[in-house]
N, C-alpha and C. Protein backbone atom coordinates (compact mmCIF):
# COMPACT_ATOMS: atom_id res chain seq x y z
N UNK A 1 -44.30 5.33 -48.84
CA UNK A 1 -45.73 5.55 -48.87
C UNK A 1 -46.02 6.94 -48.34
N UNK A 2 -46.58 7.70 -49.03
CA UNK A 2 -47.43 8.70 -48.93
C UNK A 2 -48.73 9.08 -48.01
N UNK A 3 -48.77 10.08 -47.28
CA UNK A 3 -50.25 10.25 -46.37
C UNK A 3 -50.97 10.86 -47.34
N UNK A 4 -52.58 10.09 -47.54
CA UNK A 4 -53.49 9.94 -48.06
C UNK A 4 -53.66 11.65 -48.30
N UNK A 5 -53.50 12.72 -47.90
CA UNK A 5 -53.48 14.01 -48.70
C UNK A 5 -54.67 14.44 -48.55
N UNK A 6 -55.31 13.77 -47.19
CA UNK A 6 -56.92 14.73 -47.17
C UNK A 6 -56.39 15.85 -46.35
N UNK A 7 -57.81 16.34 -46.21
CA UNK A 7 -57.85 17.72 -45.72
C UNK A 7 -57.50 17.68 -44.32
N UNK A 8 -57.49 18.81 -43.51
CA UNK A 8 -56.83 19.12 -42.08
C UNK A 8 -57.71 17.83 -41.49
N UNK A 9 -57.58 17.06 -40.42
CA UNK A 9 -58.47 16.37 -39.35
C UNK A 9 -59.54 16.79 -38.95
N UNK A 10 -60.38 16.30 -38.38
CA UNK A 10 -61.41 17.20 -37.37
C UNK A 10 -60.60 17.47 -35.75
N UNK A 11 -59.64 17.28 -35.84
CA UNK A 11 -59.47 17.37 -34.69
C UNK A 11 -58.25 18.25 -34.74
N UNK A 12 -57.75 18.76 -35.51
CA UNK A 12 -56.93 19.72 -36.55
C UNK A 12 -57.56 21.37 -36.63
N UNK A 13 -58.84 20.70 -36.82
CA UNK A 13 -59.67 21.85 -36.96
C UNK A 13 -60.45 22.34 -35.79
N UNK A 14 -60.79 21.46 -35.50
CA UNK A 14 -61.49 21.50 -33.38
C UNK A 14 -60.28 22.74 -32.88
N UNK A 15 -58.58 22.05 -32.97
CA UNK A 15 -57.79 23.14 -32.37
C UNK A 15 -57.73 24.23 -32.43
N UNK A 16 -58.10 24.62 -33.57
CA UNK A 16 -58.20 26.09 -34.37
C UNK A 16 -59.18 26.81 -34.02
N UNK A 17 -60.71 26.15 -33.63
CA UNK A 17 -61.80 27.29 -33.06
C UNK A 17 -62.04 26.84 -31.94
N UNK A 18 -61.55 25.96 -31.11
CA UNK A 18 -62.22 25.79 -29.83
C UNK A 18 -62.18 26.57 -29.02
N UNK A 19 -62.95 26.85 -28.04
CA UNK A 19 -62.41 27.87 -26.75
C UNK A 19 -61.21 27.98 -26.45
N UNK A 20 -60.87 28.75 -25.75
CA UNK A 20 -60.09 28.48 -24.45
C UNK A 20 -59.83 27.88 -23.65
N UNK A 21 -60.88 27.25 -22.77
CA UNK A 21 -60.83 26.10 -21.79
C UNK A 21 -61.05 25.85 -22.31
N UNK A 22 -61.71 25.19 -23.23
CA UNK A 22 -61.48 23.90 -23.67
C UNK A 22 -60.12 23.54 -24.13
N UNK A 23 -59.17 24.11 -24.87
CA UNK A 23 -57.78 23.67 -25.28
C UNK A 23 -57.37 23.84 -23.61
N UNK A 24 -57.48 24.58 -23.01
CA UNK A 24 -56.61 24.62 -21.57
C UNK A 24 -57.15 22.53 -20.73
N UNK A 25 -58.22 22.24 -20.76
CA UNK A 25 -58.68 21.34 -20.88
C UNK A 25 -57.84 19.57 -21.56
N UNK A 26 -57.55 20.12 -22.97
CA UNK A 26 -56.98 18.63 -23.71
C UNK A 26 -55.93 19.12 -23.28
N UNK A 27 -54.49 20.23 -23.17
CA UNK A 27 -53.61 20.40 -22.56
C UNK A 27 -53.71 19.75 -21.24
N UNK A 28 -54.60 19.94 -20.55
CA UNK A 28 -54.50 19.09 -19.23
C UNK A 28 -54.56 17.25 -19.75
N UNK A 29 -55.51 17.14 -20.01
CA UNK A 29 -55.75 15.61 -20.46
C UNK A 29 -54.17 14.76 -21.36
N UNK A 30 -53.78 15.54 -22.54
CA UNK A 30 -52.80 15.24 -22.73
C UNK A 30 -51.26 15.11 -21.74
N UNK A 31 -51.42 16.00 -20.80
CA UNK A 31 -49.90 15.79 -19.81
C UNK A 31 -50.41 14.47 -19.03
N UNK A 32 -51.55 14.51 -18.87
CA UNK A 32 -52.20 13.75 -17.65
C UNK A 32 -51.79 12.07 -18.59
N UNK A 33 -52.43 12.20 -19.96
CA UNK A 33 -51.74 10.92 -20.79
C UNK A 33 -50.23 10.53 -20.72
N UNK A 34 -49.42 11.54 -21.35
CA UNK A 34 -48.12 11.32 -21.23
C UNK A 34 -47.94 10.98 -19.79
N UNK A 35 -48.05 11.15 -18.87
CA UNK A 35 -48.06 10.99 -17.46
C UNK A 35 -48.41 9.65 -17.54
N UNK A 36 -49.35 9.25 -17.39
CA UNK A 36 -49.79 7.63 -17.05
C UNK A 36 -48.91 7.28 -18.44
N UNK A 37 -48.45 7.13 -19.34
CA UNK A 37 -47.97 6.45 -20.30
C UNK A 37 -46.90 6.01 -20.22
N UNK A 38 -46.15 7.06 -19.50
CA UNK A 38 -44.89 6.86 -18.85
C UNK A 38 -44.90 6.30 -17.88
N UNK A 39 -45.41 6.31 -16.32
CA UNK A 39 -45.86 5.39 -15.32
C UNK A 39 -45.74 3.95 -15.77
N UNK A 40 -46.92 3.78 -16.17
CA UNK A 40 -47.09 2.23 -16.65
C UNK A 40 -46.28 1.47 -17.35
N UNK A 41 -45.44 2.27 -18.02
CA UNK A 41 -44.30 1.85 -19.17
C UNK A 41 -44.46 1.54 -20.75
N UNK A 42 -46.43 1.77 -20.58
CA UNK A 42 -46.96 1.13 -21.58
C UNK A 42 -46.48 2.87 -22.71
N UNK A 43 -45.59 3.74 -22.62
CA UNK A 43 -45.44 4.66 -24.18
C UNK A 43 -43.52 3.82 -24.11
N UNK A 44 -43.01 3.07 -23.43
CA UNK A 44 -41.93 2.04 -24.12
C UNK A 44 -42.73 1.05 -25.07
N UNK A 45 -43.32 0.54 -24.51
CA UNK A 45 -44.06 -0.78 -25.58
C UNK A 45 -44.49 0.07 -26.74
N UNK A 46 -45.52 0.80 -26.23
CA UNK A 46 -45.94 1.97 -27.81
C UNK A 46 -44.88 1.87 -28.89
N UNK A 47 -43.56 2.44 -28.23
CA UNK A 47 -42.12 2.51 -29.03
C UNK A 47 -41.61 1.73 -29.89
N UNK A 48 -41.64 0.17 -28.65
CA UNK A 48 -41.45 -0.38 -29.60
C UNK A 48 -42.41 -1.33 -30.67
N UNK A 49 -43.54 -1.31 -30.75
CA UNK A 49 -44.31 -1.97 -31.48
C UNK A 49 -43.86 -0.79 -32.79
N UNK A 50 -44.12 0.45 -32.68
CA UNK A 50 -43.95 1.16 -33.46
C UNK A 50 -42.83 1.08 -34.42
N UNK A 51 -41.80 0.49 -33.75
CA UNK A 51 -39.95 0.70 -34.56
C UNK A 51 -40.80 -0.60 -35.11
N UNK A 52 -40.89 -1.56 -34.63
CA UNK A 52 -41.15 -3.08 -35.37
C UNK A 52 -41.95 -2.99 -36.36
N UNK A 53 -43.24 -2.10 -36.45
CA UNK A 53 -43.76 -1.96 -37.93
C UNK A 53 -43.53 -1.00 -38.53
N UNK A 54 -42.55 -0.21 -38.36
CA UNK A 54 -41.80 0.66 -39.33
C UNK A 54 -40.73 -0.21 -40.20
N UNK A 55 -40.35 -0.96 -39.21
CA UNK A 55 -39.40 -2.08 -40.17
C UNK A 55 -39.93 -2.41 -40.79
N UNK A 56 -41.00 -3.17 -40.32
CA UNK A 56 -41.49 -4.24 -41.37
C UNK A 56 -42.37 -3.58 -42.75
N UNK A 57 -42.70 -2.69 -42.59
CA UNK A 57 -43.84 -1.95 -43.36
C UNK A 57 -42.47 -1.31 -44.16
N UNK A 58 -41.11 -1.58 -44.64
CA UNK A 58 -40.17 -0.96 -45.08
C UNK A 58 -39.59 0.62 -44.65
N UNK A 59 -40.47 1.21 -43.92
CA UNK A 59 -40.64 2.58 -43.50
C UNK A 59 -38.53 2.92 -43.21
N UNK A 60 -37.86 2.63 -42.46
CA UNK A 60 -36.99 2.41 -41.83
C UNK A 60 -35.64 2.33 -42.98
N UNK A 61 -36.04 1.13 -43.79
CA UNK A 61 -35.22 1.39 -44.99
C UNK A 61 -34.72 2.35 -45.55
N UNK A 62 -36.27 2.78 -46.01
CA UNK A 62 -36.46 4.15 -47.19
C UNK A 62 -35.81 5.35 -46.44
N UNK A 63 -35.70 5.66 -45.23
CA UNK A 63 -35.32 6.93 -44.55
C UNK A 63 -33.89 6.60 -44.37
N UNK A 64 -33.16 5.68 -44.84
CA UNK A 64 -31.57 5.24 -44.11
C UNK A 64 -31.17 5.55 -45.67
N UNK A 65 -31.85 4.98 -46.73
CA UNK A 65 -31.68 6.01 -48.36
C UNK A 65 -31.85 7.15 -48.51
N UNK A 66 -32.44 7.58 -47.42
CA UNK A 66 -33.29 9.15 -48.12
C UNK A 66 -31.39 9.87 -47.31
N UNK A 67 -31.72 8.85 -46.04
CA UNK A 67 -30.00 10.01 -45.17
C UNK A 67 -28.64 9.68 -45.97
N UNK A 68 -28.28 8.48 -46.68
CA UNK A 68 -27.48 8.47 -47.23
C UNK A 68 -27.42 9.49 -48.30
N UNK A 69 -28.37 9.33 -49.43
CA UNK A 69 -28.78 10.25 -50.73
C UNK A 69 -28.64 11.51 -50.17
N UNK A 70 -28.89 12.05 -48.73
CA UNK A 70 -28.83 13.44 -48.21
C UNK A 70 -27.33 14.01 -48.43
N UNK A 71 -26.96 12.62 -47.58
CA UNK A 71 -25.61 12.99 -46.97
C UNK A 71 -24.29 13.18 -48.71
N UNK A 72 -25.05 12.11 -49.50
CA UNK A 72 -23.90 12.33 -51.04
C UNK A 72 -24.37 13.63 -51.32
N UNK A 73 -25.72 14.55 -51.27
CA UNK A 73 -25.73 15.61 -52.33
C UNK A 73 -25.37 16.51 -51.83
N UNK A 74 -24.55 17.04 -50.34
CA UNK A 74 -24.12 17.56 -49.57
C UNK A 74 -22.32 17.22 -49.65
N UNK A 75 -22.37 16.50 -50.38
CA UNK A 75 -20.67 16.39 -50.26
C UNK A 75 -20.02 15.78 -49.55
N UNK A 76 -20.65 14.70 -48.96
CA UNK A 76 -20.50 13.94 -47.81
C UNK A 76 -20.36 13.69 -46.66
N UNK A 77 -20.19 13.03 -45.98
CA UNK A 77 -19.95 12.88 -44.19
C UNK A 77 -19.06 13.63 -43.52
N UNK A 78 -18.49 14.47 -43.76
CA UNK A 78 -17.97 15.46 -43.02
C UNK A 78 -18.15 17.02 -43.55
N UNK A 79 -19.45 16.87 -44.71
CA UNK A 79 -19.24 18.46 -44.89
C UNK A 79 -20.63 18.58 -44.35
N UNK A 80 -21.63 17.65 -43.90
CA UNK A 80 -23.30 17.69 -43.00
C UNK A 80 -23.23 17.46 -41.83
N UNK A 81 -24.32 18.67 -41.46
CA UNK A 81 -24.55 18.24 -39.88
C UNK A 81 -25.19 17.22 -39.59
N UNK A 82 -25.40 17.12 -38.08
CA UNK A 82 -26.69 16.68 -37.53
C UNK A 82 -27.49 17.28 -38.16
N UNK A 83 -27.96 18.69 -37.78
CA UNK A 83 -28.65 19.30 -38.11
C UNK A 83 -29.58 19.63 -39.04
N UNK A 84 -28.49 19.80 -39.99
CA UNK A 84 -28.77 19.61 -41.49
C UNK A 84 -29.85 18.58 -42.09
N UNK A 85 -29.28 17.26 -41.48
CA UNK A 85 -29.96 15.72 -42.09
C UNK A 85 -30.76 15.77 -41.28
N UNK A 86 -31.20 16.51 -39.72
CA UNK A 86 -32.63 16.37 -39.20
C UNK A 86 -33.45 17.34 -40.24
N UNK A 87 -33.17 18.26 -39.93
CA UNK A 87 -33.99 19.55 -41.03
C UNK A 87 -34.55 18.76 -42.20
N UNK A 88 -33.71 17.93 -43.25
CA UNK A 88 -33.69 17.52 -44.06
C UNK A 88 -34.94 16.28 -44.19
N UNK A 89 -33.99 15.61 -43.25
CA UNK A 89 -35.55 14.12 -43.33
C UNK A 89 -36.47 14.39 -42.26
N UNK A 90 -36.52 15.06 -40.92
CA UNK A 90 -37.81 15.47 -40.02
C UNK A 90 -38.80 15.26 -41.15
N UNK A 91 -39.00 16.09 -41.90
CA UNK A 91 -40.52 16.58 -42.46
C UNK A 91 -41.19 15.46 -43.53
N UNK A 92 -39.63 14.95 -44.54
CA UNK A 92 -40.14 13.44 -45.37
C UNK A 92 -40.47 11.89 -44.13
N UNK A 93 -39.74 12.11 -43.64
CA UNK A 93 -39.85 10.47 -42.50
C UNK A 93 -41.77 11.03 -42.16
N UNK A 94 -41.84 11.91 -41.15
CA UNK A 94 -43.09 11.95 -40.83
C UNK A 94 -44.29 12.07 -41.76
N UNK A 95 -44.19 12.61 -42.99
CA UNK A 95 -45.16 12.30 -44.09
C UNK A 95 -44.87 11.17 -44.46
N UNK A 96 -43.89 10.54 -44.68
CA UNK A 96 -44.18 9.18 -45.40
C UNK A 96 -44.49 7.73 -44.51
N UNK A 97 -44.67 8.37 -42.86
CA UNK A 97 -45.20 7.34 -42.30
C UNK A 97 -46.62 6.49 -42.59
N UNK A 98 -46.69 5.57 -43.48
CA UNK A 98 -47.76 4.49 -43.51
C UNK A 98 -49.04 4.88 -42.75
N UNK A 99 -50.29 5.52 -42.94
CA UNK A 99 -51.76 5.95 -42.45
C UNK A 99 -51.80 4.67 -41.52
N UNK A 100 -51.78 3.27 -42.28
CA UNK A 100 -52.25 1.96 -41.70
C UNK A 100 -51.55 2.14 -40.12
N UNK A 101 -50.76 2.45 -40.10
CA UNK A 101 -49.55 2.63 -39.09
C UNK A 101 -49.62 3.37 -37.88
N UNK A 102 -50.25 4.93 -38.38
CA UNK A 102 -50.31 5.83 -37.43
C UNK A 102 -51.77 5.53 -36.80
N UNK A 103 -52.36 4.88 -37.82
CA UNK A 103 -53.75 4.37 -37.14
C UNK A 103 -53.71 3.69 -36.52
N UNK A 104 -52.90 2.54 -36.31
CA UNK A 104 -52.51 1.16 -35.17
C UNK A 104 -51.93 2.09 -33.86
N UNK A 105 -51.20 3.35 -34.31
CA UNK A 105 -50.41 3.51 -33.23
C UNK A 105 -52.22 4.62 -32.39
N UNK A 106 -52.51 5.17 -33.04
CA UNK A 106 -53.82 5.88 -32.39
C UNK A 106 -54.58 4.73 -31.61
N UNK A 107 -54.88 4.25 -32.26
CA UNK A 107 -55.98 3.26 -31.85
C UNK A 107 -55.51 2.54 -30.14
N UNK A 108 -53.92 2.40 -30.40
CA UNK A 108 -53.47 1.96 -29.11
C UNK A 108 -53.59 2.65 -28.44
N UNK A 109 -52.91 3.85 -27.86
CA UNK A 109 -53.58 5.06 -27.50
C UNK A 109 -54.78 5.31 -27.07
N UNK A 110 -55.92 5.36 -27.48
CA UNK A 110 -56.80 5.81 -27.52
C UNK A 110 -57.43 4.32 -26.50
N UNK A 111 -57.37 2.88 -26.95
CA UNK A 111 -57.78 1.96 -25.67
C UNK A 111 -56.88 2.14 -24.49
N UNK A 112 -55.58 2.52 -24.54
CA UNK A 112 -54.78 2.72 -23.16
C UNK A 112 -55.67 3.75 -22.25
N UNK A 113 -56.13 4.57 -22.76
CA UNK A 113 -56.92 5.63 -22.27
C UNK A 113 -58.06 5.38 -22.19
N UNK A 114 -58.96 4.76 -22.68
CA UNK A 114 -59.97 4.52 -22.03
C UNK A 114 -59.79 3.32 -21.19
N UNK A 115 -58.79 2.29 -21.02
CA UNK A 115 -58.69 1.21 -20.23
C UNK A 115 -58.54 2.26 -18.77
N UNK A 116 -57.24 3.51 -18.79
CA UNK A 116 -56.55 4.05 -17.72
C UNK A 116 -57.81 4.87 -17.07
N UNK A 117 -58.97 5.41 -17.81
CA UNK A 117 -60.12 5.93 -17.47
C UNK A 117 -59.73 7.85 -17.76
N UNK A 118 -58.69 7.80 -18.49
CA UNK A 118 -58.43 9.45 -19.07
C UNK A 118 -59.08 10.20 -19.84
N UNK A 119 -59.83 9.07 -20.77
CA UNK A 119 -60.37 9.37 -21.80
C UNK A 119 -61.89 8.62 -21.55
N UNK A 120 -62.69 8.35 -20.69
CA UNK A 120 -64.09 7.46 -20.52
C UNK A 120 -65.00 7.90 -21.28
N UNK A 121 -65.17 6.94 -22.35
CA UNK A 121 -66.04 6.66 -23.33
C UNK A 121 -66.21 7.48 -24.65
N UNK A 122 -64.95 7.49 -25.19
CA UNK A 122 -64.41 8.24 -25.98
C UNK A 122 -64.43 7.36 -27.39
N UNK A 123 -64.96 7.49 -27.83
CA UNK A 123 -65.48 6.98 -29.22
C UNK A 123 -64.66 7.27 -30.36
N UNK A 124 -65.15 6.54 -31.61
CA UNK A 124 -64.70 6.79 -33.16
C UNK A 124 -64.90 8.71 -33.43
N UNK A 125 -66.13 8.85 -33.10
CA UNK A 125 -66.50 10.38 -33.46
C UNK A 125 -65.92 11.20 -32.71
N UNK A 126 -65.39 10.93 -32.00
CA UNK A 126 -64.41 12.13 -30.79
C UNK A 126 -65.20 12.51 -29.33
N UNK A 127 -66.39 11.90 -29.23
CA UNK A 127 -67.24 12.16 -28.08
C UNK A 127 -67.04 11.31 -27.04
């Protein structure tokens, strides 16, 4: 599955003209996330809910074809790197992650943070 192919985010685009402090700002807020995410343990659970509907949503499959198919048109398992097969699938695995998906994984996110009080009263619209 394919990402829906709209245009940059608003929040894509926020990065691009915002101030200064203000990005010096979500740089703070974001370490301060990763920080409590890690604490609590709740970015392991993130993890794994995440691997579990990559399975299930087939996601997981398709990228263990895409590394095999890598690894035959390369001449096989000892003429590819690591390297190589990250270069290679990095950029297809993360586009072909499932929207439905990255939205479950936001959405979690986004209540961890307003439950943790990082983010207080942080809405659909970004306010």
């Amino acid at each position: 599955m394919v990402s829906s192919g709209r245009a940059k985010s608003s929040t894509a685009q926020y990065a691009q003209h915002a101030p200064a402090d203000w990005k010096k700002k979500d740089e703070a807020a974001r370490e301060e996330l990763m920080r409590r995410l890690e604490e609590t343990g709740e970015k392991e659970r993130l993890k794994q809910a995440l691997r579990a509907k990559l399975i299930e949503c087939g996601w997981r499959d398709e990228m263990k074809d895409r590394a095999k198919e890598s690894i035959r048109s390369r001449g096989g398992l000892t003429k590819v790197t690591i390297d190589e097969l990250v270069a290679d699938l990095l950029p297809r695995g993360r586009a072909s992650v499932p929207d439905n998906v990255k939205g479950d994984l936001l959405n979690d996110v986004r209540e961890f943070a307003q439950k943790d009080g990082i983010f207080p009263g942080y809405n659909e619209s970004g306010v």
